[in-house]
Every structure is written in structure tokens, then in C-alpha cells.
PDB file of N, CA and C in Angstrom:
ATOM      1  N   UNK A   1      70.846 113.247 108.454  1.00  0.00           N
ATOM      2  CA  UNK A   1      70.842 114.688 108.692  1.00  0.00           C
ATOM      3  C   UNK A   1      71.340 115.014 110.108  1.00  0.00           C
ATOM      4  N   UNK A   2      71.073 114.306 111.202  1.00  0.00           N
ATOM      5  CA  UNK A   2      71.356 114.244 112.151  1.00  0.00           C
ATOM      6  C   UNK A   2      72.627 114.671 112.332  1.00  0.00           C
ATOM      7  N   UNK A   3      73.475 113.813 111.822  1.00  0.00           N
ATOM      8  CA  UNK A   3      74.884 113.336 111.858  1.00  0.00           C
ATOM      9  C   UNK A   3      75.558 115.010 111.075  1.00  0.00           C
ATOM     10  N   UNK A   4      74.890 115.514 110.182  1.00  0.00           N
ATOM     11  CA  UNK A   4      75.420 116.475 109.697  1.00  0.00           C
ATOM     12  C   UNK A   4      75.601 117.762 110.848  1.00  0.00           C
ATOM     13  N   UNK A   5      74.323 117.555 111.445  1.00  0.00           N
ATOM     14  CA  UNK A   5      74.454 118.438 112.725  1.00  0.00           C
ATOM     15  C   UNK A   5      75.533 118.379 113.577  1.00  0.00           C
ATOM     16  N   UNK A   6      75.920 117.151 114.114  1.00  0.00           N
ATOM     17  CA  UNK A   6      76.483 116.912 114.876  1.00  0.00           C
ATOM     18  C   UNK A   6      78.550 117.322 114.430  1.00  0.00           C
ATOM     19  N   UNK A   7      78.720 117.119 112.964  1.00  0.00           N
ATOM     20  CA  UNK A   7      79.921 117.262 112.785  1.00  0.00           C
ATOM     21  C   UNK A   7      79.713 119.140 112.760  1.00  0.00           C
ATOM     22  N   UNK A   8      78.637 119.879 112.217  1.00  0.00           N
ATOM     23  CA  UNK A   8      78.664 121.199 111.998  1.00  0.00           C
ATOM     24  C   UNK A   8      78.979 121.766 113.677  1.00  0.00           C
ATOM     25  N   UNK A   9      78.202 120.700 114.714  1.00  0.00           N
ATOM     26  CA  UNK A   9      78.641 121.476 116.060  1.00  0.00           C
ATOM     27  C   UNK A   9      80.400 121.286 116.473  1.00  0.00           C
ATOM     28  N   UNK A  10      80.423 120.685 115.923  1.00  0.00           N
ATOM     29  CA  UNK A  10      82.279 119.765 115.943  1.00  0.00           C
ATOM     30  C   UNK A  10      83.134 120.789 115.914  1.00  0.00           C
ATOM     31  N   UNK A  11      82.931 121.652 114.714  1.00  0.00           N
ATOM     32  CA  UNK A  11      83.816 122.363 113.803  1.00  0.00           C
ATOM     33  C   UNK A  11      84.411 123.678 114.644  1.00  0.00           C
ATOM     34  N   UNK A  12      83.026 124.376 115.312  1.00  0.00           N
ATOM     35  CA  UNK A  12      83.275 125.292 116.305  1.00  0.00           C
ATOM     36  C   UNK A  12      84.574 125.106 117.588  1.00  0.00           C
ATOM     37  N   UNK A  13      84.496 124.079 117.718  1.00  0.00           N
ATOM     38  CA  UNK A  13      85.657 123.679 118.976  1.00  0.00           C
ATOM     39  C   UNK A  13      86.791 123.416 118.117  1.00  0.00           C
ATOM     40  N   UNK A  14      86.719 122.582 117.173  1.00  0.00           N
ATOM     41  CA  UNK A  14      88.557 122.868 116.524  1.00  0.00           C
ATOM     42  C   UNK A  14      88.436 124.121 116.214  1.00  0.00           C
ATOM     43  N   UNK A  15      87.981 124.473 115.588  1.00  0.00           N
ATOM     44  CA  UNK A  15      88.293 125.494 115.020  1.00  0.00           C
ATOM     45  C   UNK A  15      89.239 126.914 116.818  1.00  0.00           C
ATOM     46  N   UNK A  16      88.165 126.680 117.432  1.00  0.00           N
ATOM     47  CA  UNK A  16      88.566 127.753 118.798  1.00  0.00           C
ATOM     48  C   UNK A  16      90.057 127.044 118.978  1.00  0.00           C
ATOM     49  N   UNK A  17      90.203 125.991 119.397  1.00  0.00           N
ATOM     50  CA  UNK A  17      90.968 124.624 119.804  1.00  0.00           C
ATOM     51  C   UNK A  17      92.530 125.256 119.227  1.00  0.00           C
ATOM     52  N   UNK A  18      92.206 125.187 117.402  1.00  0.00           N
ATOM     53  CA  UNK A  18      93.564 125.501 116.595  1.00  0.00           C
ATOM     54  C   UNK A  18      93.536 127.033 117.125  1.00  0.00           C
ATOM     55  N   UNK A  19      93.090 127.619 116.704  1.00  0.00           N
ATOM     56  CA  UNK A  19      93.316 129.370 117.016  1.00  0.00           C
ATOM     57  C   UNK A  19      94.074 129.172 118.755  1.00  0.00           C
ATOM     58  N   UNK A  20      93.828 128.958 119.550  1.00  0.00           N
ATOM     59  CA  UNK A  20      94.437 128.867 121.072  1.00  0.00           C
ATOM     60  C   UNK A  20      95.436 128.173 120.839  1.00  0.00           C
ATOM     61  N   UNK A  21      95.313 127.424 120.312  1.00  0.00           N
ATOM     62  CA  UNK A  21      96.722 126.589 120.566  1.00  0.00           C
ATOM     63  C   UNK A  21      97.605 127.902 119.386  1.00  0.00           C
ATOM     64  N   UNK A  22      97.669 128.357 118.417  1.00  0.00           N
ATOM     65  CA  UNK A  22      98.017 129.021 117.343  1.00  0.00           C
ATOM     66  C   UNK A  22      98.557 130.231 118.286  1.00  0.00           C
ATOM     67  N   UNK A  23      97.807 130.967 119.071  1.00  0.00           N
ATOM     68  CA  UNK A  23      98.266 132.133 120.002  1.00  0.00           C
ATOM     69  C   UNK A  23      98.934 131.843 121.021  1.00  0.00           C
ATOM     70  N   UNK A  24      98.971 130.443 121.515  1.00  0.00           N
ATOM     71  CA  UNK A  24      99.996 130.328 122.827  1.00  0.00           C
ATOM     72  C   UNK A  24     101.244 130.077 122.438  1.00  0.00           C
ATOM     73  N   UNK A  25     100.827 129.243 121.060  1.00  0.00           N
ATOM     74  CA  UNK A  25     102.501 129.136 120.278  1.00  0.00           C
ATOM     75  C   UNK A  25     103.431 130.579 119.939  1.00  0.00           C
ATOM     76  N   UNK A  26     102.360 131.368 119.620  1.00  0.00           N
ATOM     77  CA  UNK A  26     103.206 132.983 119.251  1.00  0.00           C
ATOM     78  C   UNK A  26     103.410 133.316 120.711  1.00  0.00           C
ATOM     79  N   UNK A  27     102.542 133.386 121.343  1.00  0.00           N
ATOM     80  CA  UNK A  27     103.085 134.197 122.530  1.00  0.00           C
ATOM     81  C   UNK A  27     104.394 133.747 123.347  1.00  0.00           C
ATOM     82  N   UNK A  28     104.443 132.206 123.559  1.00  0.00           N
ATOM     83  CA  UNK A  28     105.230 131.435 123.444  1.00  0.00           C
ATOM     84  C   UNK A  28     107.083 131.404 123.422  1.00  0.00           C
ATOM     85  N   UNK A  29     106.772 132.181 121.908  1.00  0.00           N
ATOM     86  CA  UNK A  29     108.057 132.947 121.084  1.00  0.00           C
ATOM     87  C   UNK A  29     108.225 134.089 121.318  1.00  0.00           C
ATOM     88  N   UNK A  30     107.381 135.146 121.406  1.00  0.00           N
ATOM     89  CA  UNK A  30     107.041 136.128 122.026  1.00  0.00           C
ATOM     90  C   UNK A  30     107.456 137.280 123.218  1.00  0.00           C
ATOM     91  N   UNK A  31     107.591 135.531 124.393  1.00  0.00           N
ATOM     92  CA  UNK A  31     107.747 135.849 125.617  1.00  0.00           C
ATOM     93  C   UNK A  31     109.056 136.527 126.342  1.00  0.00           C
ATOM     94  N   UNK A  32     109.973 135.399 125.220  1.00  0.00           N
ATOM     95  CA  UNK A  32     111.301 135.749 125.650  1.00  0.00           C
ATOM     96  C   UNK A  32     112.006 137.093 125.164  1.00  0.00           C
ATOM     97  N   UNK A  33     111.121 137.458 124.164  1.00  0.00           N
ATOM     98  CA  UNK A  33     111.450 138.892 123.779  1.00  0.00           C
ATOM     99  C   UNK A  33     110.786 139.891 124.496  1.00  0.00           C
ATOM    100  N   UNK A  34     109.998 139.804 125.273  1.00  0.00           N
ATOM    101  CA  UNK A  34     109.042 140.823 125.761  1.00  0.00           C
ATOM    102  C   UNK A  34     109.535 140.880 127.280  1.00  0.00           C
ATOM    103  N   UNK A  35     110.922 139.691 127.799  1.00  0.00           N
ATOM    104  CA  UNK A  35     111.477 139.530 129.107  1.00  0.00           C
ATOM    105  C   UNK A  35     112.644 140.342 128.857  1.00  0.00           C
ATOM    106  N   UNK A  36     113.431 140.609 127.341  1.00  0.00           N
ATOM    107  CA  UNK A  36     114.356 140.889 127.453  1.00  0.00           C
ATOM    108  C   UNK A  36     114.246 142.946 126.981  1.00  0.00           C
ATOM    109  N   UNK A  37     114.486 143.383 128.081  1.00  0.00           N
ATOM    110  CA  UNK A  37     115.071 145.133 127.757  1.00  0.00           C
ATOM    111  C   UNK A  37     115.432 145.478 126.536  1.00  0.00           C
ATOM    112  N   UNK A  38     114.431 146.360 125.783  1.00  0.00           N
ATOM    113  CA  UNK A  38     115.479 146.630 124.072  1.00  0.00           C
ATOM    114  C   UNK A  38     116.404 147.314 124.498  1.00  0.00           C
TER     115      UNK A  38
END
């Protein structure tokens, strides 16, 4: 049971981990459009 705990606390940090990495990648792409004047 222990062990179940321990992967349920796990999940919280990938989970944040993928989402951040997921928004720096858009912004990323983002950037160079938001440098250039429409």
C-alpha cells in the first residue's frame, strides 16, 4: 500500500512536468510570431 502512495505522489510532478514543458514548446513557436509586426 505504501508503494501505491508513493507512485500516486509521482503522478502530480509529471503530470505539472508534461504541461510546462507542453507550454514552453507553444510559446516557443509562438515567439517568433509575437516578434514579428502584423
Amino acid at each position: 500500500m505504501e508503494d501505491f502512495f508513493k507512485n500516486v505522489s509521482r503522478y502530480p510532478r509529471y503530470l505539472i512536468s508534461i504541461t510546462l514543458g507542453i507550454f514552453y514548446s507553444v510559446f516557443l513557436l509562438v515567439k517568433p510570431l509575437l516578434n514579428c509586426p502584423l
